[in-house]
N, C-alpha and C. Protein backbone atom coordinates (compact mmCIF):
# COMPACT_ATOMS: atom_id res chain seq x y z
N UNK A 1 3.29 -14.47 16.88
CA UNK A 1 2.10 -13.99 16.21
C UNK A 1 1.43 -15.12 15.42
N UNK A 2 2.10 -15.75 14.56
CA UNK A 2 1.33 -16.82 13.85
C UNK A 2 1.09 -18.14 15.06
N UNK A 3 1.52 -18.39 15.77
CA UNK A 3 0.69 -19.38 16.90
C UNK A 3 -0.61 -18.90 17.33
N UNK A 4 -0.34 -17.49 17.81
CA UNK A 4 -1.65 -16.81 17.91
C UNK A 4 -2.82 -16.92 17.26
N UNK A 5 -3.04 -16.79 15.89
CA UNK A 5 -3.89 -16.11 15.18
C UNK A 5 -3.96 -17.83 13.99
N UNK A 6 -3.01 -18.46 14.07
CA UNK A 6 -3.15 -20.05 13.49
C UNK A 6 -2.58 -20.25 12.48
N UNK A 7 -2.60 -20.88 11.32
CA UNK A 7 -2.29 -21.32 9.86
C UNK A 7 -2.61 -20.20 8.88
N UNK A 8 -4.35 -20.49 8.82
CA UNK A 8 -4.89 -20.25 8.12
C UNK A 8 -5.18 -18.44 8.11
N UNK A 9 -4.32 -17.63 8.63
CA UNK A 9 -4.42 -16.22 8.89
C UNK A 9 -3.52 -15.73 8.09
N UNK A 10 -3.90 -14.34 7.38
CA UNK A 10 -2.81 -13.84 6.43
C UNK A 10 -1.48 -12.75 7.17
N UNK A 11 -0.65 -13.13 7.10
CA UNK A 11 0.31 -12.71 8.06
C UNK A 11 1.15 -11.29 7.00
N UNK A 12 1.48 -10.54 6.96
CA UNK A 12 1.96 -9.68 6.35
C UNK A 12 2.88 -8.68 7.35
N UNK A 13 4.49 -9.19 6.71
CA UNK A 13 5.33 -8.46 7.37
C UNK A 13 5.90 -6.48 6.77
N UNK A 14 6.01 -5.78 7.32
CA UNK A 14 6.22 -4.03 6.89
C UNK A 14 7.43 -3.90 7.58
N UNK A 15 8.68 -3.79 7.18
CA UNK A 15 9.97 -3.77 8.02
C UNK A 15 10.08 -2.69 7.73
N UNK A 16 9.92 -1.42 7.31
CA UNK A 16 9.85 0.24 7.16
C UNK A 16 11.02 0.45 6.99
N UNK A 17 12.02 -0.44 5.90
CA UNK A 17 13.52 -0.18 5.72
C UNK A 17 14.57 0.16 6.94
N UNK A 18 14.00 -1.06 7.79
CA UNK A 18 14.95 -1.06 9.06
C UNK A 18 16.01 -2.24 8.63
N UNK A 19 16.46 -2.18 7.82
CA UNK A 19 17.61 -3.54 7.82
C UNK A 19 18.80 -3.24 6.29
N UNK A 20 19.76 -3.60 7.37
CA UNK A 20 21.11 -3.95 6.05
C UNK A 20 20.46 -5.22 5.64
N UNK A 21 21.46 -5.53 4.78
CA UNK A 21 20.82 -6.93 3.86
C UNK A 21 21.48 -7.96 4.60
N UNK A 22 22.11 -8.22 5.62
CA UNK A 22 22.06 -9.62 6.28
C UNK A 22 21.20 -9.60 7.23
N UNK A 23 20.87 -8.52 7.76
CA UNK A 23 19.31 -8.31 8.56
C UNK A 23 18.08 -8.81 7.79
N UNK A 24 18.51 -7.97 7.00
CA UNK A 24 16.64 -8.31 6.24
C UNK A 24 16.99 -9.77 5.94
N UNK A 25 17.92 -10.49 5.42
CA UNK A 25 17.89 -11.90 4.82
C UNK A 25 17.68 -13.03 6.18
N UNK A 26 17.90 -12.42 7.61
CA UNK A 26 17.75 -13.23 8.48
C UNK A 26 16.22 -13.63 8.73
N UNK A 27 15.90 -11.85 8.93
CA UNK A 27 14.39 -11.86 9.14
C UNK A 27 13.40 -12.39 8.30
N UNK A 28 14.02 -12.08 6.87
CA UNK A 28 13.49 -13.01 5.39
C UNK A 28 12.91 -14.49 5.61
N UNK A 29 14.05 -14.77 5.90
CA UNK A 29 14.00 -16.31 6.40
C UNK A 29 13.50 -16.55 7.54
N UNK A 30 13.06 -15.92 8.57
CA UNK A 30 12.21 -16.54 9.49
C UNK A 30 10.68 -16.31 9.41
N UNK A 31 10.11 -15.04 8.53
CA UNK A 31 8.84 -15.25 8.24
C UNK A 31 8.70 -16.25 7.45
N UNK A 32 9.21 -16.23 6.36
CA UNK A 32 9.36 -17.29 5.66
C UNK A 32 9.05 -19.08 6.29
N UNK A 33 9.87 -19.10 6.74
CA UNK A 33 9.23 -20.15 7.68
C UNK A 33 8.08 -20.09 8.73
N UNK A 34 7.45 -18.96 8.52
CA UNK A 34 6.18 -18.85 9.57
C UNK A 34 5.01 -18.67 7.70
N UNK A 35 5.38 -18.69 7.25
CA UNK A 35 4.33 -18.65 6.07
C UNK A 35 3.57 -17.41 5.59
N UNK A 36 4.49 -15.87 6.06
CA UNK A 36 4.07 -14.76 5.90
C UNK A 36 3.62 -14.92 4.18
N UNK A 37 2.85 -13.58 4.12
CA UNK A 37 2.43 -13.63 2.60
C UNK A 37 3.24 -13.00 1.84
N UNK A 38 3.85 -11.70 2.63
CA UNK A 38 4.68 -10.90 1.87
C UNK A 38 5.65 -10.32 2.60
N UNK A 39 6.79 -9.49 2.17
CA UNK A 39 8.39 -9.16 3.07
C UNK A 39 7.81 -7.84 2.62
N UNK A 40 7.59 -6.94 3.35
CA UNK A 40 7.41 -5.44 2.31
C UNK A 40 8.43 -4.65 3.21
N UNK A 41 9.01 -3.57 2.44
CA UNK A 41 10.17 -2.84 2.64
C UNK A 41 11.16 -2.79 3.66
N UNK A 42 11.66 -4.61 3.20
CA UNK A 42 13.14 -4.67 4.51
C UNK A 42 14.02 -4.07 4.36
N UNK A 43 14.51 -3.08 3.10
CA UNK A 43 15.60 -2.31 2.96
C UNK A 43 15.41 -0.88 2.71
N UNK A 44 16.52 -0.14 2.54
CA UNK A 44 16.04 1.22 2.13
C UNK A 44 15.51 1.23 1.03
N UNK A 45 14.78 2.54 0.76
CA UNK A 45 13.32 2.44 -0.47
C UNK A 45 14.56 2.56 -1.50
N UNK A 46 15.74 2.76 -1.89
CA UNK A 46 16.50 2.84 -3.20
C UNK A 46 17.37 2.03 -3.53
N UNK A 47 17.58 0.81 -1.99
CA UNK A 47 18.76 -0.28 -2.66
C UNK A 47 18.51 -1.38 -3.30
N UNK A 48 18.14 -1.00 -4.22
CA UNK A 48 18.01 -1.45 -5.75
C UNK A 48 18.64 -3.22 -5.53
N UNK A 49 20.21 -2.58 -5.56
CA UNK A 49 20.86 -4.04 -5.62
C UNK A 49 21.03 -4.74 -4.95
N UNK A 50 20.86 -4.28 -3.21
CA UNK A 50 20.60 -5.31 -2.22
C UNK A 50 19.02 -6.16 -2.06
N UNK A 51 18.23 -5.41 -2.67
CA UNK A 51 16.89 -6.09 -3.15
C UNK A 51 17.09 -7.06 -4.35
N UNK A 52 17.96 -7.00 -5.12
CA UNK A 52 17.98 -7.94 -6.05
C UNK A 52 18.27 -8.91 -5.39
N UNK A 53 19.49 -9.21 -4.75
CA UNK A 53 20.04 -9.90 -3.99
C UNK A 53 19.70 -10.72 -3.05
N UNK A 54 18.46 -9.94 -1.73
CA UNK A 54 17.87 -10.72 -1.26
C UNK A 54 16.76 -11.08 -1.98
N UNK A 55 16.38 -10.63 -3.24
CA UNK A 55 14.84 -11.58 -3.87
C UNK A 55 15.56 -13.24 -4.21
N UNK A 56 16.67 -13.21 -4.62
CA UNK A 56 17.48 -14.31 -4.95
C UNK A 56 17.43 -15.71 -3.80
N UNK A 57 17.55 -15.14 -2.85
CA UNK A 57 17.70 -15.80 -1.54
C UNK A 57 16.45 -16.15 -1.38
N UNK A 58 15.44 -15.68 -0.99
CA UNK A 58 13.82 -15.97 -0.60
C UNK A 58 13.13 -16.40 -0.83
N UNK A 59 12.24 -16.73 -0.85
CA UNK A 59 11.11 -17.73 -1.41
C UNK A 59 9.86 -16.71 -1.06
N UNK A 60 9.60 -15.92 0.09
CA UNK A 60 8.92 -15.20 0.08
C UNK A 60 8.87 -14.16 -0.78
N UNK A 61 7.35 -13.48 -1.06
CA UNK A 61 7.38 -12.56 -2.26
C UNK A 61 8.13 -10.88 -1.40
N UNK A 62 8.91 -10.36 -1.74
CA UNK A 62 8.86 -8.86 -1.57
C UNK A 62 8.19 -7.77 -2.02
N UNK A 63 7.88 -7.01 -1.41
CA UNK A 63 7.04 -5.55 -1.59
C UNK A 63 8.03 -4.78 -1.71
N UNK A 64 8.31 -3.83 -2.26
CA UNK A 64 9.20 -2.72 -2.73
C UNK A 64 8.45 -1.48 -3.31
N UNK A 65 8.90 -0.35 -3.55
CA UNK A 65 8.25 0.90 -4.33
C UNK A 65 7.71 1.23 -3.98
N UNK A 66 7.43 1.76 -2.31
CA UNK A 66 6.45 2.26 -1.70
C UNK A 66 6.83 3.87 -2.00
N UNK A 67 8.56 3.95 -1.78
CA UNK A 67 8.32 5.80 -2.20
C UNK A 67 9.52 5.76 -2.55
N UNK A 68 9.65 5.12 -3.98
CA UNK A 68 10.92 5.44 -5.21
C UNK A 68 10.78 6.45 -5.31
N UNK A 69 11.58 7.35 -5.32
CA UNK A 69 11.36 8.74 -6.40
C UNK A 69 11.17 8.91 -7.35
N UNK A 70 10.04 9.94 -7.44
CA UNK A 70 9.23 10.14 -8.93
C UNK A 70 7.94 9.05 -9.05
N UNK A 71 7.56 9.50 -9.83
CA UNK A 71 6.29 8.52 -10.30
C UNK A 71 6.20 7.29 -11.14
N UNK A 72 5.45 7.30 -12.29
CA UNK A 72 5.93 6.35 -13.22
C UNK A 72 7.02 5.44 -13.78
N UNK A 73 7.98 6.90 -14.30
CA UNK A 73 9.50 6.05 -14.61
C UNK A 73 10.34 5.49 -13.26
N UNK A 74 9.87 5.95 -12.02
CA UNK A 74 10.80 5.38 -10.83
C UNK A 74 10.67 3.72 -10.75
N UNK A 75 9.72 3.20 -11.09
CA UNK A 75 9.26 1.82 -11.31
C UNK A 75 9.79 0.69 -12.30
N UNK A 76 10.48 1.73 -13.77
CA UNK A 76 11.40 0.74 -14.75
C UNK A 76 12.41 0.04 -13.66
N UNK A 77 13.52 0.25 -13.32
CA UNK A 77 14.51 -0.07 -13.14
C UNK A 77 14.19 -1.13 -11.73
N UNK A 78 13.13 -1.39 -11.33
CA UNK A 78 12.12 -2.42 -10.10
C UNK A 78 11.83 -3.70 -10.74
N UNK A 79 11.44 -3.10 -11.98
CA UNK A 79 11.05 -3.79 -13.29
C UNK A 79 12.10 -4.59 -13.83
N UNK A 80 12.96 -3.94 -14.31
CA UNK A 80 13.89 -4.29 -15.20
C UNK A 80 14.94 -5.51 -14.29
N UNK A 81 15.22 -4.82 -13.29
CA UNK A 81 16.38 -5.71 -12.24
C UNK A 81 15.57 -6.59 -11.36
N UNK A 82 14.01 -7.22 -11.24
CA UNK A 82 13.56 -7.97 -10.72
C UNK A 82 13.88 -7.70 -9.56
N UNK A 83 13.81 -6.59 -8.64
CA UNK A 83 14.17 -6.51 -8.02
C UNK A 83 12.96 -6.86 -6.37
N UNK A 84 11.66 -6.54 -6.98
CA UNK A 84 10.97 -6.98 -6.03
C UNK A 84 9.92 -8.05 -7.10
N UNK A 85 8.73 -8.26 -5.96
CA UNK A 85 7.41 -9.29 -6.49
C UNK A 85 6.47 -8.35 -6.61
N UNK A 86 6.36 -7.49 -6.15
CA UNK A 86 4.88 -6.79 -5.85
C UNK A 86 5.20 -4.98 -5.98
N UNK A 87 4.81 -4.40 -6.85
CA UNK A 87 4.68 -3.06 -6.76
C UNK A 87 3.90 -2.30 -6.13
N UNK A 88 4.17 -1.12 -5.57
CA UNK A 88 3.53 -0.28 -4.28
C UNK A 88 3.20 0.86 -4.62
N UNK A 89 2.17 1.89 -4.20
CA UNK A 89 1.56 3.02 -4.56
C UNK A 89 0.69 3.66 -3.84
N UNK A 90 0.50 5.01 -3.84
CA UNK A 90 -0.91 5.03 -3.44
C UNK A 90 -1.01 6.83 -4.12
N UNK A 91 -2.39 7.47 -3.80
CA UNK A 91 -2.56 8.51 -4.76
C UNK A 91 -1.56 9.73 -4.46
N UNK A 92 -1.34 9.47 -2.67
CA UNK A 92 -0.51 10.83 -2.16
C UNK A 92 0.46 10.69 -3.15
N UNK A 93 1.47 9.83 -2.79
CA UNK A 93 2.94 9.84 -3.24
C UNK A 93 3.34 9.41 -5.05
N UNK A 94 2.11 9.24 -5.89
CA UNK A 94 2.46 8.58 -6.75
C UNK A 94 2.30 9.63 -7.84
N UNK A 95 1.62 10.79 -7.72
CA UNK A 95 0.80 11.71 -8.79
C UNK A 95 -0.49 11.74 -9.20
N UNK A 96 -1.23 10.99 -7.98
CA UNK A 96 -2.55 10.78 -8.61
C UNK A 96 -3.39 9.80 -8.47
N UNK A 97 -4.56 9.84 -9.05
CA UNK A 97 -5.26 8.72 -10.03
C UNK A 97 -4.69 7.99 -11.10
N UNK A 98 -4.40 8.72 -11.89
CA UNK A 98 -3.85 8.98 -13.20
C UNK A 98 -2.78 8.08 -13.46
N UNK A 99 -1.39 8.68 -12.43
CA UNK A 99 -0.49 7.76 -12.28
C UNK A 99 -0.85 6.45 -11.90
N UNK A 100 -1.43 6.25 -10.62
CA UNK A 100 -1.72 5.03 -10.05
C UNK A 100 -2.20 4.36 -10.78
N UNK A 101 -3.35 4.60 -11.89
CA UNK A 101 -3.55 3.34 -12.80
C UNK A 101 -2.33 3.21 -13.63
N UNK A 102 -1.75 3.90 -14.56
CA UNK A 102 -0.60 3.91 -15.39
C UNK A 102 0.28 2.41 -14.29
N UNK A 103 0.21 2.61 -13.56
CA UNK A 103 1.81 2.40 -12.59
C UNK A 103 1.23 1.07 -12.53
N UNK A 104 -0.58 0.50 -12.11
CA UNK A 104 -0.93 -0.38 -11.89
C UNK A 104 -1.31 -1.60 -12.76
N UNK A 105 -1.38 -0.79 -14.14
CA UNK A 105 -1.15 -1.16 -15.64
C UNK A 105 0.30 -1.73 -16.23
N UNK A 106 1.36 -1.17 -15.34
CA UNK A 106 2.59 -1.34 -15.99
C UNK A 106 3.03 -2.84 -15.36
N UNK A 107 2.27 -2.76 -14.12
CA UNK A 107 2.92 -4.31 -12.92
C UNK A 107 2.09 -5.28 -13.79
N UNK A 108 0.85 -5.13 -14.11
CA UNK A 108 0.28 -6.01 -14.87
C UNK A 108 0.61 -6.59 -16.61
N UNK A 109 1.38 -5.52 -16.90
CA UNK A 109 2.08 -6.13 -17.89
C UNK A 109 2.91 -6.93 -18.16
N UNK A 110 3.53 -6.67 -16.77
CA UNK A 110 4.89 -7.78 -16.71
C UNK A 110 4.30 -9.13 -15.77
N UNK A 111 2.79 -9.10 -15.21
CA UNK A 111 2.31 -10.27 -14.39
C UNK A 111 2.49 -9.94 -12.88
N UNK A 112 2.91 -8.97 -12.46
CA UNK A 112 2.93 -8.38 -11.03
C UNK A 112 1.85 -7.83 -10.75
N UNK A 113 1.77 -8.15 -8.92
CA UNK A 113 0.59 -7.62 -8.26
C UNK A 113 0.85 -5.69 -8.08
N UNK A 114 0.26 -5.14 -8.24
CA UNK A 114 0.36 -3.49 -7.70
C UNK A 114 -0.89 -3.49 -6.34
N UNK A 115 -0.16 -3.09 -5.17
CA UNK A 115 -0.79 -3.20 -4.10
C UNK A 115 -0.84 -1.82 -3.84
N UNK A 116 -2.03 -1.17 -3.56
CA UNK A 116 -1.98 0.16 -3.07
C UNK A 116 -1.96 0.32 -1.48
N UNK A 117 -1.11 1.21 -1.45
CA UNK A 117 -0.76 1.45 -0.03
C UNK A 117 -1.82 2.71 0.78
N UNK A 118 -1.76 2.69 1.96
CA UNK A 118 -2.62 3.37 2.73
C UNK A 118 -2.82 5.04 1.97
N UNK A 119 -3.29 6.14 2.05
CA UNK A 119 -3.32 7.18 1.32
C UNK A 119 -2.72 8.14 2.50
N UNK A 120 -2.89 7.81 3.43
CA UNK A 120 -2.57 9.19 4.74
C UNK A 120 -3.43 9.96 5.46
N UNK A 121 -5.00 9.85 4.42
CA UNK A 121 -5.78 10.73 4.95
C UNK A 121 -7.22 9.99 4.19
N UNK A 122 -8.45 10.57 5.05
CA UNK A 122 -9.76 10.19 4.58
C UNK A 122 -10.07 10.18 2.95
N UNK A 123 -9.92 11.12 2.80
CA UNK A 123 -9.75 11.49 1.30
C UNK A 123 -9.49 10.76 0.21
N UNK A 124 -7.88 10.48 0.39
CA UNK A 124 -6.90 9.57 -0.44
C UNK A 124 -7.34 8.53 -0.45
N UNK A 125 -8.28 7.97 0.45
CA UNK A 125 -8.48 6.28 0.73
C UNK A 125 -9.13 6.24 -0.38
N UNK A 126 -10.76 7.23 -0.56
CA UNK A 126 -11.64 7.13 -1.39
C UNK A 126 -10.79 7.31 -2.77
N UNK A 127 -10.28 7.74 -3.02
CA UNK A 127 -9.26 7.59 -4.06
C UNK A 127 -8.49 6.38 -4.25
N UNK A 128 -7.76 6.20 -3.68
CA UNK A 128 -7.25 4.57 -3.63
C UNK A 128 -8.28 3.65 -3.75
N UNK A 129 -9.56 3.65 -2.97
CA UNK A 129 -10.25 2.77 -3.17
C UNK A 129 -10.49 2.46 -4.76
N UNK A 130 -11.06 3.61 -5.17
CA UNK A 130 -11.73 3.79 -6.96
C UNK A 130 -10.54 2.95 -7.91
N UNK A 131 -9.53 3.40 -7.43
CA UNK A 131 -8.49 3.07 -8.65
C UNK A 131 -8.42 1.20 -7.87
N UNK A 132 -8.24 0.77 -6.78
CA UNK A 132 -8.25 -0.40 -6.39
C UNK A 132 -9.63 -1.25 -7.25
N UNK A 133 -10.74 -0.49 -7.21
CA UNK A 133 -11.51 -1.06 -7.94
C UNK A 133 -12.02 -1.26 -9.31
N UNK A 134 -10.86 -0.64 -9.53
CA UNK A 134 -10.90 -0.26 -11.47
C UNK A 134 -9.78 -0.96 -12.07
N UNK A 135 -8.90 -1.97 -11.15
CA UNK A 135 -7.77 -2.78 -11.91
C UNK A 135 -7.58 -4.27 -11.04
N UNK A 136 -7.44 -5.08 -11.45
CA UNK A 136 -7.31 -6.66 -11.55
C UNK A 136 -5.92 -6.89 -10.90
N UNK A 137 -5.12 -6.02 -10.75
CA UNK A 137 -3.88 -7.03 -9.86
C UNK A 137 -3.74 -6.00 -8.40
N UNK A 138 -4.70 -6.06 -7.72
CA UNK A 138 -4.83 -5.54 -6.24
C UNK A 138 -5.32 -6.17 -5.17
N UNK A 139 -5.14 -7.18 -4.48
CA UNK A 139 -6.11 -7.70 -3.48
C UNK A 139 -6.21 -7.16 -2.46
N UNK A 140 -5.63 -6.02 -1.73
CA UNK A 140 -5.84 -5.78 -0.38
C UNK A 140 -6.68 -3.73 -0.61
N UNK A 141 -6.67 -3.77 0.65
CA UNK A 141 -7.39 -2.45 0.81
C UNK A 141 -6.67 -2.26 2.46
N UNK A 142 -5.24 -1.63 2.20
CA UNK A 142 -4.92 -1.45 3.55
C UNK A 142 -5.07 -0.34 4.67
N UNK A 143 -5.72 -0.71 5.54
CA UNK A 143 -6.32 -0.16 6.62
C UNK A 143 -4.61 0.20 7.64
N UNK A 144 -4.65 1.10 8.20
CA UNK A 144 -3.59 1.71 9.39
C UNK A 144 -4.35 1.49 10.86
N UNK A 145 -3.71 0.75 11.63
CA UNK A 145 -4.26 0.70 13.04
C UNK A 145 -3.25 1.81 14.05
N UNK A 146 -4.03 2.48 14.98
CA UNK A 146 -5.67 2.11 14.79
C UNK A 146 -6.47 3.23 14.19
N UNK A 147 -7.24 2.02 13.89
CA UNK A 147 -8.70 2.92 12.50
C UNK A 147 -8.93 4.11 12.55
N UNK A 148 -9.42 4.03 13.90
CA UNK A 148 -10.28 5.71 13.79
C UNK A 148 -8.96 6.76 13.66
N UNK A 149 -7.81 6.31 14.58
CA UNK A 149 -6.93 7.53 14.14
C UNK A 149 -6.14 7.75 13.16
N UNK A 150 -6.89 7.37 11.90
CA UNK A 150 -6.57 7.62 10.85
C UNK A 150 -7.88 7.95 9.70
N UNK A 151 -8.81 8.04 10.36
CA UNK A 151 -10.19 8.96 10.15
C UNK A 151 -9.96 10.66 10.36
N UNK A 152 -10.20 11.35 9.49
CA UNK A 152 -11.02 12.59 9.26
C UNK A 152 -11.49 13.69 8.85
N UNK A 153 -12.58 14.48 9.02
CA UNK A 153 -12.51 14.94 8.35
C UNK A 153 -13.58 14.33 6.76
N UNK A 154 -14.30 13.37 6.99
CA UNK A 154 -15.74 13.47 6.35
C UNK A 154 -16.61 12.89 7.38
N UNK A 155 -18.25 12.89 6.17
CA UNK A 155 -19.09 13.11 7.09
C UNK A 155 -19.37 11.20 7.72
N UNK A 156 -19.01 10.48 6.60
CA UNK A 156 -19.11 8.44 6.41
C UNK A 156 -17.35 8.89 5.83
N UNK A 157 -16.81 7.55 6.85
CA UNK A 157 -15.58 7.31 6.10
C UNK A 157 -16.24 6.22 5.97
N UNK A 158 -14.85 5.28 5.09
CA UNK A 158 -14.51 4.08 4.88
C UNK A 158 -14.81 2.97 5.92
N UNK A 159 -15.26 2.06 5.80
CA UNK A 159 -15.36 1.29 6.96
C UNK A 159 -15.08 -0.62 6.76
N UNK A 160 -14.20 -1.32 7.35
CA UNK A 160 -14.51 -2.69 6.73
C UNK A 160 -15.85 -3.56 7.80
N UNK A 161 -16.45 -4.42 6.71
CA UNK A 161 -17.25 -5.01 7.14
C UNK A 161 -17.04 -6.44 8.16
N UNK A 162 -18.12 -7.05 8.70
CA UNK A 162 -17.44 -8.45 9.47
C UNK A 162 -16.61 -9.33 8.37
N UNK A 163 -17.16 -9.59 7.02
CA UNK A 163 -16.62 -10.37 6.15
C UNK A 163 -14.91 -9.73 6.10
N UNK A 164 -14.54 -8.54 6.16
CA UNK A 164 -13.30 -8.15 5.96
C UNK A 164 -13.36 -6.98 4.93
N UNK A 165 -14.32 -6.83 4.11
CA UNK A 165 -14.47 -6.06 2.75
C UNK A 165 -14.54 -4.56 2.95
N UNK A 166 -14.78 -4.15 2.29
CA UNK A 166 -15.16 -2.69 2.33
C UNK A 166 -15.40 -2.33 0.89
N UNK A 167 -16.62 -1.70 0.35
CA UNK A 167 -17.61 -1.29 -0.27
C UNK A 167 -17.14 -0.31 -1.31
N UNK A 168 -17.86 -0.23 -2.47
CA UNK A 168 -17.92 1.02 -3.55
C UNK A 168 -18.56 2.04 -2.78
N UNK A 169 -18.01 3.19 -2.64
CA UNK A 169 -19.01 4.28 -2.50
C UNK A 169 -19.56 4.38 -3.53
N UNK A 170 -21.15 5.27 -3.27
CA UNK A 170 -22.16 5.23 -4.47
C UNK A 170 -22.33 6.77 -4.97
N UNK A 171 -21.96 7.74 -4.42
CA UNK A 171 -22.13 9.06 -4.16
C UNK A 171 -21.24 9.50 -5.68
N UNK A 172 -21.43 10.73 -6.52
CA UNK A 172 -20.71 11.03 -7.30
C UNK A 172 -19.76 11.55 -7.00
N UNK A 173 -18.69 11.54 -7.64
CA UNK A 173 -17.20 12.03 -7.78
C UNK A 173 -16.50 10.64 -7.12
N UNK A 174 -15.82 11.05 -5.85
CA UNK A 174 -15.21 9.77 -5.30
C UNK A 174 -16.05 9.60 -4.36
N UNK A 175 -17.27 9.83 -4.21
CA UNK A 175 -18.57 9.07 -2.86
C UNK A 175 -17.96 9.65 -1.26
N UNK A 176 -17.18 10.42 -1.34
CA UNK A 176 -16.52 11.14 0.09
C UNK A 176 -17.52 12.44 0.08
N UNK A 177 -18.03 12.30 1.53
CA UNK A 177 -18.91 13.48 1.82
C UNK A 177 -18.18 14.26 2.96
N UNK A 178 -17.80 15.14 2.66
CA UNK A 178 -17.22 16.45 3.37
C UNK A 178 -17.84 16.40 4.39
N UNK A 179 -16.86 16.68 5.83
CA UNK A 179 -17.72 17.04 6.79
C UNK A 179 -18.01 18.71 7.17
N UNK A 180 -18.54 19.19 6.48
CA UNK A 180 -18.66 20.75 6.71
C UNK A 180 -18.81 21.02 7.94
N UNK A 181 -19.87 20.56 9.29
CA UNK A 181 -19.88 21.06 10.23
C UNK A 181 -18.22 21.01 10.81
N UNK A 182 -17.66 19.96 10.57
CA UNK A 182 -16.07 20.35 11.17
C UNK A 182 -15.82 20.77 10.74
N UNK A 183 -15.17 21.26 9.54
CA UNK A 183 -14.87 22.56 9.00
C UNK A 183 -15.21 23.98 9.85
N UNK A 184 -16.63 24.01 9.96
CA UNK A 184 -17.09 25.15 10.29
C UNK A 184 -16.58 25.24 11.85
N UNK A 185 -16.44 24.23 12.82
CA UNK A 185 -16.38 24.40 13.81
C UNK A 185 -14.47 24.88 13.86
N UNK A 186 -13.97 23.82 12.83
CA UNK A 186 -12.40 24.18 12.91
C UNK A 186 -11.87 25.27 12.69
N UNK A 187 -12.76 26.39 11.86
CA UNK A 187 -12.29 27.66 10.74
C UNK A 187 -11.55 28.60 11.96
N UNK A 188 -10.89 29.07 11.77
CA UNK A 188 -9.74 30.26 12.50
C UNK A 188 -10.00 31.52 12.01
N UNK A 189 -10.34 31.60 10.59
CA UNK A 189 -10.69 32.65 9.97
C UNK A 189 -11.03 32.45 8.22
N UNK A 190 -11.60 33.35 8.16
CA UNK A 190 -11.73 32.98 6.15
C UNK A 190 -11.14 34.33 5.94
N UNK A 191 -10.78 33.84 4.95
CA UNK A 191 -10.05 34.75 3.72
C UNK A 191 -10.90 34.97 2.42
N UNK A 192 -11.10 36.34 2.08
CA UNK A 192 -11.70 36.61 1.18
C UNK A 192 -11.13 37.12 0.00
């Protein structure tokens, strides 16, 4: 992949907690030497101490906390045991808006990035987006391939531009416009 795409391309590895820890430390080490940006969840989402362990070893940054249990307080002990580089979130799994800044406030206290993770649905994005754009340690806006099948269900989703970006909605509330005609076409029945 990185011969492919060159040097200068941001490479970002997602191991979806497929690895014991001499797995993940192998694989560690070979992005690593390809110049990935980040290791995000080479172990299971709760082994705490084999994440300590391989942060020790690496030079690459790790992603962790994509779905600790619980919200807020699931994040001390990530914190406390250095266990990753980068804290993870998004509105489905975290409690919110609410939480997600709290949570994105807390990485920034200690100098960590809080990266919000995909939301699951049209909706959540516009949500993720707002809170992505309302705090200082977030650089990405992650998109699920492929795109559209992870569209629906409004009337304008989200879209990135040629530059790579993607936009404030301007619309009030979170700028997501319902697609009512699907609705109407989807309805089975109403309940009154």
């Amino acid at each position: 992949m990185r011969s492919g795409v060159g040097d200068d391309y941001t490479l970002i590895f997602d191991a979806v907690w497929s690895y014991n820890y001499e797995q993940a430390l192998r694989v560690g080490r070979a992005i690593e030497a390809l110049g990935f940006y980040w290791y995000e969840d080479p172990l299971a989402d709760q082994d705490i101490y084999n994440y300590v362990k391989l942060r020790q070893k690496l030079d690459i940054p790790i992603m962790a906390t994509e779905y600790p249990f619980a919200g807020l307080e699931s994040y001390a002990p990530w914190i406390l045991e250095r266990a990753t580089d980068f804290l993870r979130g998004d509105v489905a799994v975290k409690g919110g808006i609410t939480t997600l800044v709290k949570t994105a406030h807390l990485a920034e206290a200690f100098g960590l990035q809080y990266e919000v993770h995909h939301g699951g649905n049209s909706l959540n994005n516009f949500a993720n987006l707002h809170v992505i754009m309302a705090i200082r340690n977030c650089e990405f806006f992650e998109v699920l391939l492929p795109d559209a099948a992870q569209k629906y269900g409004l009337a304008q989703d989200i879209t990135v531009d040629a530059q790579g970006l993607v936009h404030a909605p301007t619309a009030p509330g979170l700028g997501a416009k319902i697609d009512f005609e699907l609705i109407k076409r989807k309805t089975l029945a109403v309940l009154s």
